[in-house]
Protein backbone atom coordinates (compact mmCIF):
# COMPACT_ATOMS: atom_id res chain seq x y z
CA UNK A 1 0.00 0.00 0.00
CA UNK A 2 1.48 3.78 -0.93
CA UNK A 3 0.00 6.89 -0.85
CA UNK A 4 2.14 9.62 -2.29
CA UNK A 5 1.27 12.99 -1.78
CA UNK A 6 3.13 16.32 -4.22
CA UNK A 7 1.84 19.67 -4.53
CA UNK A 8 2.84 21.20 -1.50
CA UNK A 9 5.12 24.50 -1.34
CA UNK A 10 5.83 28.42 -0.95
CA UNK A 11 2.58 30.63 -1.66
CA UNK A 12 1.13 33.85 -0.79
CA UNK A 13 -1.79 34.78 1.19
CA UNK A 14 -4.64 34.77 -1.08
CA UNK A 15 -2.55 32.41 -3.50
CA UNK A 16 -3.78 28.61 -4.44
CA UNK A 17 -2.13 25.41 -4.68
CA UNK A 18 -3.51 22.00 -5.76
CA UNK A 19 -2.62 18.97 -3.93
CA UNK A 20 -2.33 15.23 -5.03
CA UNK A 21 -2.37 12.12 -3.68
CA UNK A 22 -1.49 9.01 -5.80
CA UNK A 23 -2.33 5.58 -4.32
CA UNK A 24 -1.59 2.33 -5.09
CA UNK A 25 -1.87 -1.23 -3.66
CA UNK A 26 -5.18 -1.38 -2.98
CA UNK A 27 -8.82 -0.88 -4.27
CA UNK A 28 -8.85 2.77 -4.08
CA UNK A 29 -12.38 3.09 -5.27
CA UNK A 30 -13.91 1.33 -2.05
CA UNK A 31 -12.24 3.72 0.22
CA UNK A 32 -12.81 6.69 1.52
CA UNK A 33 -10.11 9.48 1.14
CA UNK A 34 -9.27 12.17 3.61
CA UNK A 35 -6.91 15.28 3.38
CA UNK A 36 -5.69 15.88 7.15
CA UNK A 37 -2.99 18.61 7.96
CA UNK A 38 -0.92 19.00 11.15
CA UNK A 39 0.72 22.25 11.96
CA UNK A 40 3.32 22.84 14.33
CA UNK A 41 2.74 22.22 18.18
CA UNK A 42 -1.32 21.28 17.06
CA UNK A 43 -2.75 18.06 16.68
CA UNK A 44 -3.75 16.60 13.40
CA UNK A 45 -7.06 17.58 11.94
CA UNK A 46 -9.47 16.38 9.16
CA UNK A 47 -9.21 19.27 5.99
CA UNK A 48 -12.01 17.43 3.79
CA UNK A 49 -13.22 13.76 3.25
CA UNK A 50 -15.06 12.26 0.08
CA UNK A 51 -16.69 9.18 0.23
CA UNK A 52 -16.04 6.08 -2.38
CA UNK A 53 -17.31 6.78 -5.25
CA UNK A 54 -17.22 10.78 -4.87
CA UNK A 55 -20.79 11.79 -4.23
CA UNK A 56 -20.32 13.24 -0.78
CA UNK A 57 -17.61 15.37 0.78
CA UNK A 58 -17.31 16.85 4.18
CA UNK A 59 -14.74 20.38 4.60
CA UNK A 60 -13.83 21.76 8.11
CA UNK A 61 -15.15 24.70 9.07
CA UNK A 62 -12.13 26.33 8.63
CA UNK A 63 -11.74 25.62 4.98
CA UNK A 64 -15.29 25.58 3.70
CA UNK A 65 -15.54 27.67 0.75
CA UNK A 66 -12.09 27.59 -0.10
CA UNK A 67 -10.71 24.09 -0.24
CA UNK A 68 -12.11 21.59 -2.40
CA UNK A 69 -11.63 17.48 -2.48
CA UNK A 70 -11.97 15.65 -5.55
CA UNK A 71 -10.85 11.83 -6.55
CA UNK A 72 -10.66 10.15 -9.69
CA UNK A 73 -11.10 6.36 -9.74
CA UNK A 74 -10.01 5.19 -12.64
CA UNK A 75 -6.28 7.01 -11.97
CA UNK A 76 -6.36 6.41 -8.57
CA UNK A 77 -6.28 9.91 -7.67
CA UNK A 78 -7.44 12.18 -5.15
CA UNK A 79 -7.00 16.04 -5.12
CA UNK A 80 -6.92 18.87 -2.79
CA UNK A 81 -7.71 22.47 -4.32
CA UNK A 82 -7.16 25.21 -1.91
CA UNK A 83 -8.06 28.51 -2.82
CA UNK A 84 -7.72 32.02 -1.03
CA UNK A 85 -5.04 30.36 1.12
CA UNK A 86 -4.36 31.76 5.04
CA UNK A 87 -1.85 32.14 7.10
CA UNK A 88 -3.19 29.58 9.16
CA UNK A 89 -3.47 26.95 6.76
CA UNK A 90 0.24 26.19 6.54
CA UNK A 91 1.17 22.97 7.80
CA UNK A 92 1.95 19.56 6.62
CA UNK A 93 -1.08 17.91 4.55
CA UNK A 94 -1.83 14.13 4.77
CA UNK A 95 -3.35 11.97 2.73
CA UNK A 96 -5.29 9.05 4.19
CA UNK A 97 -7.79 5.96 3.07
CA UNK A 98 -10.31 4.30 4.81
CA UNK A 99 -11.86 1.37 4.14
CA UNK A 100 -13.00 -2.38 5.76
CA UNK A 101 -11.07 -1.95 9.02
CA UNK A 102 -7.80 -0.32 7.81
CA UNK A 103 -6.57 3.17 7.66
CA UNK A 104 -3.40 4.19 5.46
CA UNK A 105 -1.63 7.34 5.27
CA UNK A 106 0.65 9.10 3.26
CA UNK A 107 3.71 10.46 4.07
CA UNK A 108 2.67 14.63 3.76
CA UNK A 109 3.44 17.52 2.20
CA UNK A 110 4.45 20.75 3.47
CA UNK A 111 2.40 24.08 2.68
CA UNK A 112 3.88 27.35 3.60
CA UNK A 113 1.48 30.41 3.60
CA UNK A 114 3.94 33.28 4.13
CA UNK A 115 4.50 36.67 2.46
């Protein structure tokens, strides 16, 4: 099992980046996927969550309106796009899957919000 997240990096406040998470060794599309981000000294927190098959997702409060979680299936693929960027979101963003008793995780990304 691998989850491999890129996308992470420098960006202004206001700026966007778009996150990625490739997984492999396992059947992706009868998991759920998760974005999760720990920043320093604070514990780790669900971002957003889509189920299986992509017809429901669930944001944070903190990121509602601004991030978005998307998956593709067939590539095995799940997204983060984060928009109007804060400050407060930097920290390092996991990847994780859920499904039938087991729960895998990447090994994250860093964003940096900083002018």
């Amino acid at each position: 099992v691998q989850l491999v997240e890129s996308g992470g990096g420098l960006v202004q406040p206001g700026g966007s980046l778009r996150l990625s998470c490739a997984a492999s060794g396992f059947t992706f599309s009868s998991y759920v996927m998760s974005w999760y981000r720990q920043a320093p000294g604070k514990e780790r927190e669900l971002v957003a969550l889509i189920t299986s098959a992509g017809g429901s997702t669930n944001y944070a409060d903190s990121v509602k309106g601004r991030f978005t979680i998307s998956r593709d299936n067939t590539k095995k693929m799940v997204y983060l796009q984060m928009n109007s960027l804060k400050f407060e979101d930097t920290a390092v963003y996991y990847c994780k899957a859920h499904g039938w008793g087991q729960n895998y995780w990447g090994q994250g990304t860093q964003v940096t919000v900083s002018s």
